[in-house]
Protein backbone atom coordinates (compact mmCIF):
# COMPACT_ATOMS: atom_id res chain seq x y z
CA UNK A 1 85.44 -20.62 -169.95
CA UNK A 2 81.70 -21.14 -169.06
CA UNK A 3 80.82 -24.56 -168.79
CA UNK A 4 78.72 -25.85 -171.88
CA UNK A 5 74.94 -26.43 -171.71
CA UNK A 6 75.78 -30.45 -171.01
CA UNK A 7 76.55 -29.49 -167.79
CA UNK A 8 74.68 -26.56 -166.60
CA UNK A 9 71.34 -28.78 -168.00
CA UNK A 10 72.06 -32.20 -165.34
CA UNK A 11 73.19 -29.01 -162.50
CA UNK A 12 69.77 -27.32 -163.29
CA UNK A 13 67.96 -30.56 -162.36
CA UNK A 14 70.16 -31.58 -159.63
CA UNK A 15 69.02 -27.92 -157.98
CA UNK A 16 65.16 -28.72 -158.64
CA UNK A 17 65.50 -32.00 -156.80
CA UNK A 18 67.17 -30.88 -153.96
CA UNK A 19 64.77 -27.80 -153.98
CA UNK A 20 61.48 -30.19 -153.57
CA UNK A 21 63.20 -31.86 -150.47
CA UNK A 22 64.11 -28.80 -149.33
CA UNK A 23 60.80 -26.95 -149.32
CA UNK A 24 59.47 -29.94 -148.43
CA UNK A 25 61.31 -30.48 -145.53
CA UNK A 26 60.25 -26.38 -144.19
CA UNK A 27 56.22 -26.95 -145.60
CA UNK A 28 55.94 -30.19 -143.79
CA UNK A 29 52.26 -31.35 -144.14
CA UNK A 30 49.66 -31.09 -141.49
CA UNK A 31 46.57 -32.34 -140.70
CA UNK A 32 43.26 -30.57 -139.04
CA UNK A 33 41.76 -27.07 -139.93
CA UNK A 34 44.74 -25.47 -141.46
CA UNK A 35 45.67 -28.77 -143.42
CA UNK A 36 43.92 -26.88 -146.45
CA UNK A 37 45.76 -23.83 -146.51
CA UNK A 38 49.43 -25.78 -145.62
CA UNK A 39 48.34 -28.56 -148.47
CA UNK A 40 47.75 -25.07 -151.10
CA UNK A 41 51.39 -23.79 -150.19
CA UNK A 42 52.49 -27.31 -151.25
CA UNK A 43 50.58 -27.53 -154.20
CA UNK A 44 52.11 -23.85 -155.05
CA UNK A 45 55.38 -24.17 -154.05
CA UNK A 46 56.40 -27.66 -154.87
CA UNK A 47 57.22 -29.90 -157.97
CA UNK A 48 57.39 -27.45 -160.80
CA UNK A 49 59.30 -24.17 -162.33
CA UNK A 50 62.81 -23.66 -163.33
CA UNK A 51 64.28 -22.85 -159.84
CA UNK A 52 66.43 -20.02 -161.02
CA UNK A 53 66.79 -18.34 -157.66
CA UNK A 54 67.62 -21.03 -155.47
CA UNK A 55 70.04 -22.01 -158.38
CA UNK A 56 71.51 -18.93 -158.01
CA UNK A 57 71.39 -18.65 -154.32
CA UNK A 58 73.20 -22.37 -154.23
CA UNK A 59 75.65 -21.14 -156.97
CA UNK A 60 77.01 -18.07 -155.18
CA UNK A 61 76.84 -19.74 -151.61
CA UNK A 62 79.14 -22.17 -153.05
CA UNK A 63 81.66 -19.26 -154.31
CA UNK A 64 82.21 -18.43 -150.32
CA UNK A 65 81.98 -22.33 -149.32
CA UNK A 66 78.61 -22.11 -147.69
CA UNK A 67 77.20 -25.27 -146.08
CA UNK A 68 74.73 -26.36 -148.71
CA UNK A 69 72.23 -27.46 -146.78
CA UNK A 70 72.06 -24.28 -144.76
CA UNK A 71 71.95 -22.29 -148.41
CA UNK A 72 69.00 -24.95 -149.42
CA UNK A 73 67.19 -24.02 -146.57
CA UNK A 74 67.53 -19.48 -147.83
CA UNK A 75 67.04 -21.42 -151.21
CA UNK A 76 64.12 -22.80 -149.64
CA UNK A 77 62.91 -18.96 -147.96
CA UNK A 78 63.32 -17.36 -151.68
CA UNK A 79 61.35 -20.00 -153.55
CA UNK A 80 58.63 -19.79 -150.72
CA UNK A 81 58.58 -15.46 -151.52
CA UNK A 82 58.27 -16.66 -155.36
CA UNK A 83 55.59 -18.81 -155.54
CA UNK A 84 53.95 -16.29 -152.85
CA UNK A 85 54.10 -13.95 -155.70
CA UNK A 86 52.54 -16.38 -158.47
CA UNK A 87 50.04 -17.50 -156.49
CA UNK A 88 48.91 -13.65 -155.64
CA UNK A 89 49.36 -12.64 -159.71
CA UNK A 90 47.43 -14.99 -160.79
CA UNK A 91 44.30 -13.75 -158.82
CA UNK A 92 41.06 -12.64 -161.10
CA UNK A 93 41.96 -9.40 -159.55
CA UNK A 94 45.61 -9.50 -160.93
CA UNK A 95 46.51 -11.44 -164.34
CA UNK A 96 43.31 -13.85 -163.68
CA UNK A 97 45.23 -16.60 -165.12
CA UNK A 98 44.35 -20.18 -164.82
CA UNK A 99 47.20 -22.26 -165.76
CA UNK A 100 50.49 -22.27 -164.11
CA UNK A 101 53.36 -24.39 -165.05
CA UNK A 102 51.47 -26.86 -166.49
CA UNK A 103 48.08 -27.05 -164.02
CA UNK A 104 45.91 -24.84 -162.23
CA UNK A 105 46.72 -22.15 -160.74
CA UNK A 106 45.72 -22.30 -156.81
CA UNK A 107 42.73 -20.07 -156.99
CA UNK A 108 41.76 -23.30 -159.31
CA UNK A 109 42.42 -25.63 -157.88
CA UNK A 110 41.22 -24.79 -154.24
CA UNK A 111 39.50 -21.28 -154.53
CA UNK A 112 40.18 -17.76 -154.32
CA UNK A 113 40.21 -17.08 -150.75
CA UNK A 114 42.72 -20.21 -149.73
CA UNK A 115 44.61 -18.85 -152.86
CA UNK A 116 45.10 -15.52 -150.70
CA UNK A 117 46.08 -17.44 -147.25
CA UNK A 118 48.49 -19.57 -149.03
CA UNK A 119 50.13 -16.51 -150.34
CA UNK A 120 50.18 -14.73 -147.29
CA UNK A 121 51.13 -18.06 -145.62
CA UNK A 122 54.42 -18.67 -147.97
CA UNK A 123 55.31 -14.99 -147.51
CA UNK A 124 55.30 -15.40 -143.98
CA UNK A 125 56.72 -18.69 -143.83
CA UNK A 126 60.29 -17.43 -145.13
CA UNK A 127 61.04 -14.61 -142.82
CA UNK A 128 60.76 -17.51 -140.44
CA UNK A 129 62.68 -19.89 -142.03
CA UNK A 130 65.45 -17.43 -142.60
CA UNK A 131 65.32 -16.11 -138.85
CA UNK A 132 65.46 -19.82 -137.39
CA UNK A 133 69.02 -20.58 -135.98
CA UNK A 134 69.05 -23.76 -138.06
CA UNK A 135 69.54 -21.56 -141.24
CA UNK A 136 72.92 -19.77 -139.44
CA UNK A 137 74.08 -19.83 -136.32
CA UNK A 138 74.73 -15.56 -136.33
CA UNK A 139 71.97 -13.65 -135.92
CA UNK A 140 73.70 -10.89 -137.28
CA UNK A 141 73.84 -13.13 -140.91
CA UNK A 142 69.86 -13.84 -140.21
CA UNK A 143 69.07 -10.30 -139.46
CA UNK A 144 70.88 -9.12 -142.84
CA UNK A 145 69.01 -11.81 -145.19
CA UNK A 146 65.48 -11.17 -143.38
CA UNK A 147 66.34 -7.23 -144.07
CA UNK A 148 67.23 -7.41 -147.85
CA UNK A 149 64.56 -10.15 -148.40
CA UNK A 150 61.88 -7.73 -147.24
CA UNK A 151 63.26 -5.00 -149.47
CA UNK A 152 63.43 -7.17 -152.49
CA UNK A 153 60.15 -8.42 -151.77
CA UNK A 154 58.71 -5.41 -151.48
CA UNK A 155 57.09 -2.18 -151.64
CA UNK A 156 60.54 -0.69 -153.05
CA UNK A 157 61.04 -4.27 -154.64
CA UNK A 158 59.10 -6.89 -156.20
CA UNK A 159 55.33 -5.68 -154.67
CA UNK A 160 55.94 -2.29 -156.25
CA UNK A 161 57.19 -3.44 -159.21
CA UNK A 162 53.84 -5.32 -159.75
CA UNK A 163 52.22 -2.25 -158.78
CA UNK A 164 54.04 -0.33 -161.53
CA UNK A 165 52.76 -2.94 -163.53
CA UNK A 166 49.33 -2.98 -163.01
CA UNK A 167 49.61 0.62 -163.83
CA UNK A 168 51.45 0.01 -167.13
CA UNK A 169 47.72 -1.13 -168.42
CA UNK A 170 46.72 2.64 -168.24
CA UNK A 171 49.88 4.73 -168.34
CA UNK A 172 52.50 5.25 -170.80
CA UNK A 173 56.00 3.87 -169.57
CA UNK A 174 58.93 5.08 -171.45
CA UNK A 175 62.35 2.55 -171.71
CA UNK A 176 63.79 4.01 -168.26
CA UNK A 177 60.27 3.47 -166.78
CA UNK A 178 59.70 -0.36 -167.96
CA UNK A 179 63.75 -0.97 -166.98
CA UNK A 180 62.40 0.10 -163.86
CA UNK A 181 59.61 -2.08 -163.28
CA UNK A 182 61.35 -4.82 -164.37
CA UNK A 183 64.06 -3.96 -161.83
CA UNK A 184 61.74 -3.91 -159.14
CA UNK A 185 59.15 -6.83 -160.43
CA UNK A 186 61.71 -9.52 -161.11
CA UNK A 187 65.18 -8.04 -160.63
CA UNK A 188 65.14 -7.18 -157.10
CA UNK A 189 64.49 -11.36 -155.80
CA UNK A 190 66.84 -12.46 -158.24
CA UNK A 191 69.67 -9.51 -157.00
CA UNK A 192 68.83 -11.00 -153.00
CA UNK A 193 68.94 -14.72 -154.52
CA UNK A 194 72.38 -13.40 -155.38
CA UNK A 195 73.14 -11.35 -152.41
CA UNK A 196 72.55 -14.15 -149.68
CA UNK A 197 74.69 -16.53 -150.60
CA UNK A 198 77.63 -13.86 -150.32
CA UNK A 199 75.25 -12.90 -147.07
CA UNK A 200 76.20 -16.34 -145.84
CA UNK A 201 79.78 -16.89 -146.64
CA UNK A 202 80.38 -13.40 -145.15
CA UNK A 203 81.59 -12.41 -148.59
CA UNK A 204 83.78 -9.13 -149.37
CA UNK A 205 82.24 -5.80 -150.34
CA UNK A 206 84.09 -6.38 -153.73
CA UNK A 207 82.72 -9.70 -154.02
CA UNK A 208 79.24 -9.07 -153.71
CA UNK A 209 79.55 -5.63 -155.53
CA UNK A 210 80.69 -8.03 -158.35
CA UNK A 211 77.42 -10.23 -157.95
CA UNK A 212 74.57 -7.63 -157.51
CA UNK A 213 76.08 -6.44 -161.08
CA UNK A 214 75.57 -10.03 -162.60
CA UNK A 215 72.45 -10.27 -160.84
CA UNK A 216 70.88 -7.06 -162.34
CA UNK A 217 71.92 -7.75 -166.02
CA UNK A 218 71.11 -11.55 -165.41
CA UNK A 219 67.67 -10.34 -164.58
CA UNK A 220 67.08 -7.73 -167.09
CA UNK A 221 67.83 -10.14 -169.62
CA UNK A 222 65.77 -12.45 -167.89
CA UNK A 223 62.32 -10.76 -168.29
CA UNK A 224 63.06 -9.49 -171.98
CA UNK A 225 63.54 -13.13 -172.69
CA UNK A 226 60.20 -13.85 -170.47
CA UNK A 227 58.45 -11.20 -172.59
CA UNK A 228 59.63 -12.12 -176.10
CA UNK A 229 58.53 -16.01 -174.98
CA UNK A 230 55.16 -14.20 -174.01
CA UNK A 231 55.12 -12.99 -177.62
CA UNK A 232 56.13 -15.75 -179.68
CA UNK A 233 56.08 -19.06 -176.98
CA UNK A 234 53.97 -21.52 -177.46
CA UNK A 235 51.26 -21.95 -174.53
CA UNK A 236 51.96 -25.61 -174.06
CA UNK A 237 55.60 -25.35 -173.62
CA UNK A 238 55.58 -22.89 -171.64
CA UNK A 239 53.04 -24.38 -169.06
CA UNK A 240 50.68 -20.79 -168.75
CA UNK A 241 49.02 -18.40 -171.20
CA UNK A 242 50.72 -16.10 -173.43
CA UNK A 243 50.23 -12.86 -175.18
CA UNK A 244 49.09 -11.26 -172.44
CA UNK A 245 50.89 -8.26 -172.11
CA UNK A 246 50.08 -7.59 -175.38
CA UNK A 247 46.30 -8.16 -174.64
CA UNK A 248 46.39 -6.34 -171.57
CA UNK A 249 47.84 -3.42 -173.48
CA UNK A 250 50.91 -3.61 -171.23
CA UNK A 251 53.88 -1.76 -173.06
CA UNK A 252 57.35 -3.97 -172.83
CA UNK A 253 60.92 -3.84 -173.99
CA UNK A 254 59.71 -5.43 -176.52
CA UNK A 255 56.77 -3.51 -177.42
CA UNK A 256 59.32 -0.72 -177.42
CA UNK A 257 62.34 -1.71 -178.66
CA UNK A 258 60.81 -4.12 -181.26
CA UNK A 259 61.30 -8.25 -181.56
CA UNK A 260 65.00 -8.05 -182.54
CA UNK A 261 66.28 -5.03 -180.67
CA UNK A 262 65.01 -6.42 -177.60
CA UNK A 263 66.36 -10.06 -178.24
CA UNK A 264 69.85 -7.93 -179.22
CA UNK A 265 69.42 -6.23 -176.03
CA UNK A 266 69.17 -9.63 -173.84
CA UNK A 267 72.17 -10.90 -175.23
CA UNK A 268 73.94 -8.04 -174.65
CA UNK A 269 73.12 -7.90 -171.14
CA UNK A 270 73.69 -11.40 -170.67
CA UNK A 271 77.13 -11.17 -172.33
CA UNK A 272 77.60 -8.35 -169.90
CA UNK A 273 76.73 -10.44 -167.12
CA UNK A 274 79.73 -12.84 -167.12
CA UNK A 275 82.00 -10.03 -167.42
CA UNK A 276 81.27 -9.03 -163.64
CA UNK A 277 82.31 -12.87 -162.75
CA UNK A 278 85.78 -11.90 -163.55
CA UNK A 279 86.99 -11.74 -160.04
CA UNK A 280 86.08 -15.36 -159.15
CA UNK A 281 87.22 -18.76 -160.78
CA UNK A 282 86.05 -21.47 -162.26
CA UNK A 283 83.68 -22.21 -159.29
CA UNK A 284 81.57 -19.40 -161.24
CA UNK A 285 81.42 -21.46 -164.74
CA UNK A 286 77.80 -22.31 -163.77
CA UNK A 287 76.92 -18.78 -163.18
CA UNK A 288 78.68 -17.87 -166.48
CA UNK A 289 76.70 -20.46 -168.62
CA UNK A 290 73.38 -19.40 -166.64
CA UNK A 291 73.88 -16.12 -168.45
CA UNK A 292 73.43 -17.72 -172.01
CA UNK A 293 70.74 -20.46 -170.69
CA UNK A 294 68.84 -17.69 -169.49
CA UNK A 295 68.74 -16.11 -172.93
CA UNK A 296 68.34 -18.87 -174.82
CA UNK A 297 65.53 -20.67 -174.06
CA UNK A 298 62.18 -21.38 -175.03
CA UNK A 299 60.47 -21.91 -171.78
C-alpha cells in the first residue's frame, strides 16, 4: 500500500532541506576572482525546485541501507548535473527563457557568459564530488556512478536528448521518436538518480533491473505531465514560462496523442511504475506514492 500524499508531501520537504545543506556543504562559497562564477552555481543550484532526483536517489539508497549522508552527497552530484542543465537551456541560444523557478534565470541575473562557466562549473563539480573517497570508500562503487553519470548526462543521454530537441523545432518526430527524446532528455538522469543508490548499497542485478523499470515509466510520465503543465499551467505557479513548446513549434506527446490521451497515458505509466516495486517492501511506499505525485500535480 503506497503511503498517502500526507506523508510523501512532509518527506518531499524533508529531502529539499537536507538537499540545500548538502549542496551547500560541496559549493562552499569563496571569495576572490572566481567568487562570481562559485556565487552563480549557488544561485543556480540552491534553494528552489522539487528535488525529484535526489529524492529518488535518497529513496532507493535507503532500500539497500545506504549511509544517508554518503547518498546526500551523489544526491548532491545529480542535482549539481541538473541545474547544470537549466542553467545551459535557458541560454538565448537555447529556450532564451528568463524566469526560473520563481526568479531569473542566471544569464539574468549575472550575464550570459558567467551563465556558461557556472554550467560548465556544476557539470564538473559532480564527477568530483562523486570520485572523492568521502562519497564511498570503493573506488570500484565511485568508478561505476562517475561512468553511468556521464552516460546519462550525455551525448547518448540527457545532452543528446536536448539535441534531439532542438531539432524537434524543424523536423517531424513521430511517437517512437519523441519517447525517445524524452528518454534521453529527462529519463536517462532520473534512471542514474535511480541506479546509484542500488550503485551504493551494492544492490542485486534483480534489484536494480526492478528500479531502472520504475525509473523509465516514472520518467516518461514525468515529462508528459511537464508538457501538459506547459499547456495548461499557469506561469505563476509554475515559477517559468509556459506554452513554449507549442510556440516553438515543438511536437509533444501531447501534441500527438491529444490533452486526454496523453494525461491517460501518464497514468498508465505511472500505475505501471509501482508494479516494478513489487520485489521490495514497504521501505518502497515512498517510491510507490512518488508515482501518483508525479502525475498529479500542478507544478
Amino acid at each position: 500500500m503506497a503511503h498517502p500524499l500526507t506523508a510523501l508531501e512532509p518527506a518531499l520537504a524533508e529531502t529539499a532541506n537536507f538537499m540545500d545543506e548538502a549542496i551547500a556543504s560541496v559549493l562552499p562559497e569563496a571569495s576572490g576572482p572566481e567568487g562570481r562564477v562559485i556565487e552563480a552555481m549557488r544561485y543556480a543550484a540552491l534553494g528552489g525546485g522539487k528535488r525529484l532526483r535526489a529524492f529518488l536517489a535518497l529513496q532507493c539508497g535507503r532500500l539497500f541501507g545506504v549511509d544517508r549522508r554518503a547518498m546526500g552527497r551523489v544526491a548532491a552530484a545529480i542535482e549539481c548535473v541538473h541545474a547544470y542543465s537549466l542553467v545551459h537551456d535557458d541560454l538565448p541560444a537555447m529556450d532564451n527563457d528568463e524566469v526560473r523557478r520563481g526568479k531569473p534565470t542566471v544569464h539574468k541575473a549575472y550575464d550570459e557568459a558567467t551563465a556558461i562557466l557556472a554550467g560548465d562549473a556544476l557539470l564538473t563539480a559532480a564527477f568530483g564530488i562523486l570520485a572523492s573517497h568521502e562519497t564511498h570508500p570503493d573506488p570500484h562503487v565511485r568508478c561505476d556512478l562517475v561512468v553511468k553519470l556521464a552516460g546519462a548526462s550525455g551525448a547518448h543521454g540527457m545532452v543528446g536528448g536536448q539535441m534531439m530537441d532542438m531539432s524537434a523545432q524543424t523536423q517531424d518526430f513521430d511517437l517512437g521518436g519523441i519517447t525517445r527524446l524524452q528518454r534521453l532528455k529527462t529519463g536517462a538522469l532520473i534512471a542514474f538518480s535511480c541506479d546509484a543508490g542500488a550503485i551504493m548499497g551494492r544492490a542485486s542485478r534483480e534489484a536494480r533491473h526492478a528500479l531502472a523499470y520504475y525509473a523509465q515509466d516514472l520518467g516518461l510520465a514525468f515529462q508528459i505531465t511537464d508538457d501538459l503543465l506547459d499547456l495548461e499551467g499557469d506561469p505563476a505557479t509554475l515559477g517559468k514560462a509556459t506554452a513554449k513548446d507549442n510556440t516553438a513549434g515543438k511536437a509533444t506527446i501531447v501534441t500527438l496523442l491529444g490533452v486526454e490521451r496523453a494525461r491517460e497515458q501518464a497514468q498508465r505509466l505511472a500505475a505501471q511504475s509501482v508494479q516494478h516495486l513489487e520485489i521490495f517492501d514497504e521501505r518502497a511506499d515512498l517510491l510507490r506514492a512518488l508515482s501518483g505525485f508525479v502525475v498529479a500535480r500542478r507544478h
